[in-house]
Protein backbone atom coordinates (compact mmCIF):
# COMPACT_ATOMS: atom_id res chain seq x y z
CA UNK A 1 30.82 -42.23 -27.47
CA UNK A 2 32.89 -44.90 -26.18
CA UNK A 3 35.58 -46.71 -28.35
CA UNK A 4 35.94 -50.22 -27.67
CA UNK A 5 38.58 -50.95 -30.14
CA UNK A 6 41.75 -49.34 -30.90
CA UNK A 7 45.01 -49.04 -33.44
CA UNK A 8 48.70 -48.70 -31.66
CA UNK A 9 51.60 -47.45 -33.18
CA UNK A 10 52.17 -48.44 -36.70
CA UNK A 11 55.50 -50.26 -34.91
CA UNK A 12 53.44 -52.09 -33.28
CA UNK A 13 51.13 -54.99 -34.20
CA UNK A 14 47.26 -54.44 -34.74
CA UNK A 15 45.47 -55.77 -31.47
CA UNK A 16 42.31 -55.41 -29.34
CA UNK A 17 42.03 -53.76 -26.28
CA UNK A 18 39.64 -54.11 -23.40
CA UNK A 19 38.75 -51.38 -21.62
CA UNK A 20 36.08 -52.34 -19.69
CA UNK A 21 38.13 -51.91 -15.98
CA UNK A 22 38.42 -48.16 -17.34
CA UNK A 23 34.90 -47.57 -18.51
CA UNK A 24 33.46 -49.34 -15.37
CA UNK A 25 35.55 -47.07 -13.11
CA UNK A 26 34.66 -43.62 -14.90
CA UNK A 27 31.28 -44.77 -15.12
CA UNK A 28 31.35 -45.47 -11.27
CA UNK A 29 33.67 -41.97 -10.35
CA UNK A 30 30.80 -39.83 -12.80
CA UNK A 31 27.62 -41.24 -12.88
CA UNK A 32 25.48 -40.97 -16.15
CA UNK A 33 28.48 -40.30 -17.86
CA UNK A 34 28.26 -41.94 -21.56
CA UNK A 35 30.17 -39.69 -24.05
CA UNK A 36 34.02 -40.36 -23.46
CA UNK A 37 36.69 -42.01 -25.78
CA UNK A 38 39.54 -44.41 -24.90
CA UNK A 39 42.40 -44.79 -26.73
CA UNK A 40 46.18 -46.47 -25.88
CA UNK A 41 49.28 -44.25 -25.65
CA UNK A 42 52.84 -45.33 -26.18
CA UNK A 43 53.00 -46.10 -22.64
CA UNK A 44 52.45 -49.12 -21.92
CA UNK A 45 49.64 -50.19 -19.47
CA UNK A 46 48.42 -46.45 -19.95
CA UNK A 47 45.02 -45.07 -21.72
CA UNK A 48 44.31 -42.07 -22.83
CA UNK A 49 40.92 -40.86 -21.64
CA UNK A 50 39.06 -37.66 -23.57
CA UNK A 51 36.09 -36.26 -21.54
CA UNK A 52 34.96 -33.27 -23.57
CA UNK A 53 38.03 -31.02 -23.96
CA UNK A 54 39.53 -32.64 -20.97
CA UNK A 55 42.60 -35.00 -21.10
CA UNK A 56 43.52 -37.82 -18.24
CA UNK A 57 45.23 -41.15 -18.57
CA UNK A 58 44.73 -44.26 -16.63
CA UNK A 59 45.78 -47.90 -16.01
CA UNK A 60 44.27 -50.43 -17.74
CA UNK A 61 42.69 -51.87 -14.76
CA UNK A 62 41.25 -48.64 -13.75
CA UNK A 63 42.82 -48.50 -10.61
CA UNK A 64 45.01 -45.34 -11.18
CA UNK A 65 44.19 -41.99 -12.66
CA UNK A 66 46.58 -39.42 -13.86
CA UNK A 67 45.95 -36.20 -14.57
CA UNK A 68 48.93 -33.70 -16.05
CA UNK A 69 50.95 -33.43 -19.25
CA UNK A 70 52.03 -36.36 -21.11
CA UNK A 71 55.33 -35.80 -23.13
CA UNK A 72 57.18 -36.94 -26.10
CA UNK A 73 60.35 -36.25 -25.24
CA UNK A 74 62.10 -38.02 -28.55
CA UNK A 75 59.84 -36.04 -30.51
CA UNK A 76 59.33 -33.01 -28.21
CA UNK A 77 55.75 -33.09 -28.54
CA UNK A 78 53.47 -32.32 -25.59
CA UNK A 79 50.83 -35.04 -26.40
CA UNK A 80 48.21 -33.71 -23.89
CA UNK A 81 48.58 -30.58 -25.64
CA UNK A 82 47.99 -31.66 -28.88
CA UNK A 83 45.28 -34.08 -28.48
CA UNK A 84 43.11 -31.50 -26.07
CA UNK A 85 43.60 -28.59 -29.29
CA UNK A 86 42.23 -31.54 -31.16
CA UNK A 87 38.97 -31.49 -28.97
CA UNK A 88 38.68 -27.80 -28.99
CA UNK A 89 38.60 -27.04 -32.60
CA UNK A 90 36.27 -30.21 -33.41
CA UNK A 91 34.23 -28.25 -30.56
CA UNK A 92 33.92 -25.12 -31.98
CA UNK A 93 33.88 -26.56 -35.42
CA UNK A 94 30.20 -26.96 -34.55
CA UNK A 95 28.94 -24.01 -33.10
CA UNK A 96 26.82 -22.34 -35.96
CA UNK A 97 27.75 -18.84 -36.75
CA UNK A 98 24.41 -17.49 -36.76
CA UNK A 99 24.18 -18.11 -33.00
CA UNK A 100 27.38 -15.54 -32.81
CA UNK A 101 28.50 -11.45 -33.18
CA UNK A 102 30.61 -11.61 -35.74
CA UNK A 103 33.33 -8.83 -36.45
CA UNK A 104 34.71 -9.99 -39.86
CA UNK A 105 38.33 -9.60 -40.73
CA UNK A 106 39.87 -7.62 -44.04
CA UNK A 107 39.28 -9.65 -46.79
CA UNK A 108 42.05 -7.92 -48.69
CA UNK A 109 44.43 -8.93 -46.06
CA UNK A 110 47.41 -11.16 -46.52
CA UNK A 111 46.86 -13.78 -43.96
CA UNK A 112 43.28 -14.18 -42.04
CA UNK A 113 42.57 -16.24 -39.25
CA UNK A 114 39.82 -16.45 -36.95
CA UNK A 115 39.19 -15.90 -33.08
CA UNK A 116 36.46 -16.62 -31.22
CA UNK A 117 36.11 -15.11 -27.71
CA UNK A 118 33.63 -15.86 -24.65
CA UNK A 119 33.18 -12.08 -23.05
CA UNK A 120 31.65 -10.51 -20.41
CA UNK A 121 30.03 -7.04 -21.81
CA UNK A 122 30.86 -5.66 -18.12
CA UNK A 123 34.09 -6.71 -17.42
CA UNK A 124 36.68 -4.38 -18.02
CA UNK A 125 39.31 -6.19 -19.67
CA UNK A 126 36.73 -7.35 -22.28
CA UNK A 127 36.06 -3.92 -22.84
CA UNK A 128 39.65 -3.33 -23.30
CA UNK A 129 40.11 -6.40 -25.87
CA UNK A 130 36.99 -5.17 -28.01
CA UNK A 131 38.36 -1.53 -28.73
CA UNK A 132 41.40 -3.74 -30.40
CA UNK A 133 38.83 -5.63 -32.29
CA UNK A 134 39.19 -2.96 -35.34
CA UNK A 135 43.11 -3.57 -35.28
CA UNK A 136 42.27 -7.25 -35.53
CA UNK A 137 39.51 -6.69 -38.25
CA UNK A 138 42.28 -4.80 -40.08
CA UNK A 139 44.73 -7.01 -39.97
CA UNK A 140 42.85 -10.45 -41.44
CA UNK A 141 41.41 -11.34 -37.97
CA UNK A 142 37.63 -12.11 -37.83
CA UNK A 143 36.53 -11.73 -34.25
CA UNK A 144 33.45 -14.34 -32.95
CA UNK A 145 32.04 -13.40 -29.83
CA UNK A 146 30.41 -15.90 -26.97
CA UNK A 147 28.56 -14.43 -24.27
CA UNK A 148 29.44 -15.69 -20.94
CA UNK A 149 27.92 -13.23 -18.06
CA UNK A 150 30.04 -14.29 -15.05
CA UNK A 151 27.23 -13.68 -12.29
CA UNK A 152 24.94 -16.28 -14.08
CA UNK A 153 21.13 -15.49 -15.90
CA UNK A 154 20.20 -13.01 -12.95
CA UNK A 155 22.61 -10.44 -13.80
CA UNK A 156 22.85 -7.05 -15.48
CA UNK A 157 25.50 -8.40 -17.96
CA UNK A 158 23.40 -11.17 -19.04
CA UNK A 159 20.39 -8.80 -19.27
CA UNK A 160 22.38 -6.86 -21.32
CA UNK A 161 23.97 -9.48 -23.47
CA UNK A 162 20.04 -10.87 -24.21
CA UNK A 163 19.28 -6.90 -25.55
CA UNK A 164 22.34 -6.31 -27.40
CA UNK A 165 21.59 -9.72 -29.09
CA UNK A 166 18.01 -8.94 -29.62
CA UNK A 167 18.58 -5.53 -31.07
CA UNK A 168 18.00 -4.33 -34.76
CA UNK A 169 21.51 -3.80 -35.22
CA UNK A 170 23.39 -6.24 -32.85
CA UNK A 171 26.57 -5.43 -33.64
CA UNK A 172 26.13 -1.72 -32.93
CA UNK A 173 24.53 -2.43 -29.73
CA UNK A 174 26.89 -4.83 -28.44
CA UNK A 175 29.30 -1.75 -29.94
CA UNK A 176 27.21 0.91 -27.38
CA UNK A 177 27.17 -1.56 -24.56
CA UNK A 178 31.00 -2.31 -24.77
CA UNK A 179 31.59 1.40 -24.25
CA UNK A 180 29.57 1.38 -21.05
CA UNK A 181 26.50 2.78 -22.97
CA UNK A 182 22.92 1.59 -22.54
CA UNK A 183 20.87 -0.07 -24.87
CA UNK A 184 17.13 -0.85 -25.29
CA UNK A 185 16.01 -3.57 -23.09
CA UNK A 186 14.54 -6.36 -24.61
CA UNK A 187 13.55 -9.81 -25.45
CA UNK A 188 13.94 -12.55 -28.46
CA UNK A 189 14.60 -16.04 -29.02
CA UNK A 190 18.88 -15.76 -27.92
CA UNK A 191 21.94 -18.40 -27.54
CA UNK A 192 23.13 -16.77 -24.73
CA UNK A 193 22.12 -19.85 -22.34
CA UNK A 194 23.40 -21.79 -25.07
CA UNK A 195 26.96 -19.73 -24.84
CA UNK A 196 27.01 -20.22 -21.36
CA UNK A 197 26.77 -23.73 -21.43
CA UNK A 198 29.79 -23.69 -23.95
CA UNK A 199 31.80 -21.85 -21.73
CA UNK A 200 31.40 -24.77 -18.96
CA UNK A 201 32.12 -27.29 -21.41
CA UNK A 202 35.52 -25.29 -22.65
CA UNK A 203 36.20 -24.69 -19.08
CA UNK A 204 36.08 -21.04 -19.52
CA UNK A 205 36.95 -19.53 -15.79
CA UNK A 206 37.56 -15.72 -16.94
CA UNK A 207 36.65 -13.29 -19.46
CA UNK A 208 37.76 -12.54 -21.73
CA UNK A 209 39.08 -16.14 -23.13
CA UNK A 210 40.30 -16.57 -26.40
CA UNK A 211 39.92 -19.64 -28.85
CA UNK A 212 42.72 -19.20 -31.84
CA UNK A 213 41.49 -21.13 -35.00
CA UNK A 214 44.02 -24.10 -34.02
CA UNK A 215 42.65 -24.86 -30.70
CA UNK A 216 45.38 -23.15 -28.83
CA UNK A 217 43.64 -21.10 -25.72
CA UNK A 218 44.79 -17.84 -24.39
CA UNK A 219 42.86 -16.84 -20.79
CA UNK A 220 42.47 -13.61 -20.18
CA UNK A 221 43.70 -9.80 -21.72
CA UNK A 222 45.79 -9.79 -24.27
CA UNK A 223 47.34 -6.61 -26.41
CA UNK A 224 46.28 -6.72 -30.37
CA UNK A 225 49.94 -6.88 -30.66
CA UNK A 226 51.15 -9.25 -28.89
CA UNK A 227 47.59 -11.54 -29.96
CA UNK A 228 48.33 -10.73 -33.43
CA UNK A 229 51.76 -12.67 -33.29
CA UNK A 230 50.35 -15.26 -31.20
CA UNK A 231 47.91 -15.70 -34.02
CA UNK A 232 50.28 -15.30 -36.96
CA UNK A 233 54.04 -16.19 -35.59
CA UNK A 234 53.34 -19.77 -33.66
């Protein structure tokens, strides 16, 4: 998706922009590329550029590209911030549940939100995080799990992740293999390619990395705890 045309500031008079320079200079830097959106910032001269969940700004002739936070400092808003939480939760906003394990959260508790975490069903610290899960369920988080095995399709973890998935009772088998326990090898139709693909296009680098409901992300461990008022007190 490219948008040609755009709407400044309200302060501002409505005008067109032309950002062909910019589109002919992404096109040339990533070939095939077609699925990027421009859009003016209050700077002048300077466009925001979304590529997936990615955030960069550049001159309107294309010749410079700048790649970092940008900040309103009247406002104290972190722009970059706020536009690339944008992306995420339109992102995960359409990956279907059914393609997910699903811990749900207490229904009867007083405020629910909703995580969803790419694991690795080997890795240690995602072992860690899903003995929480429980403490989460209980207090109003629902827990969404991603597969993302780390040493690619050839590995033990994805092996695992495709049996868990294809189990009669996935949860309980993901459950078993969490705990270091073995499962029943086998086969089915399984997102976990699909979940892998995700994790490139959210830039996942670790396991486990957690998506909060607002598009905030959290890399790596952390305690129920401390997630809980990340969740709940920000």
């Amino acid at each position: 998706m490219v948008s040609a045309y755009a709407q400044p500031p309200a302060a501002q008079p409505t005008q067109t922009h032309d950002f062909s320079a910019i589109q002919k200079q992404l096109q040339t830097m990533i070939p095939g590329l077609d699925h990027f959106d421009i859009q003016p910032t209050g700077v002048k001269g300077l466009y925001q550029v979304i590529l997936g969940v990615d955030v960069v700004y550049m001159s309107e002739d294309g010749q410079f590209l700048v790649q970092g936070d940008l900040i309103d400092l009247k406002n104290k808003v972190n722009l970059t911030r706020q536009v690339s939480m944008q992306q995420r939760t339109e992102a995960l906003a359409e990956i279907p549940e059914a393609s997910m394990w699903i811990y749900p959260g207490d229904e009867k508790a007083q405020r629910k939100s909703t995580i969803t975490v790419f694991t690795d069903i080997h890795c240690p610290y995602c072992r860690k995080l899903h003995l929480e899960v429980p403490e989460l369920n209980k207090a109003g988080v629902t827990v969404r799990y991603l597969a993302y095995p780390r040493a690619g399709v050839a590995s033990q973890s994805y092996t695992d992740a495709v049996s868990a998935w294809c189990a009669d009772t996935p949860l309980e088998a993901l459950d078993q293999v969490m705990k270091g326990q073995k499962v029943a090898e086998k086969q089915c139709d399984n997102p976990i390619k699909q979940h892998m693909q995700l994790a490139q296009f959210f830039q996942v680098n670790g396991t486990p990395n957690i998506l909060l409901d607002d598009g905030r992300l959290i890399p790596g461990y952390v305690p129920a705890k401390e997630l809980l008022k990340e969740i709940y007190d920000k």
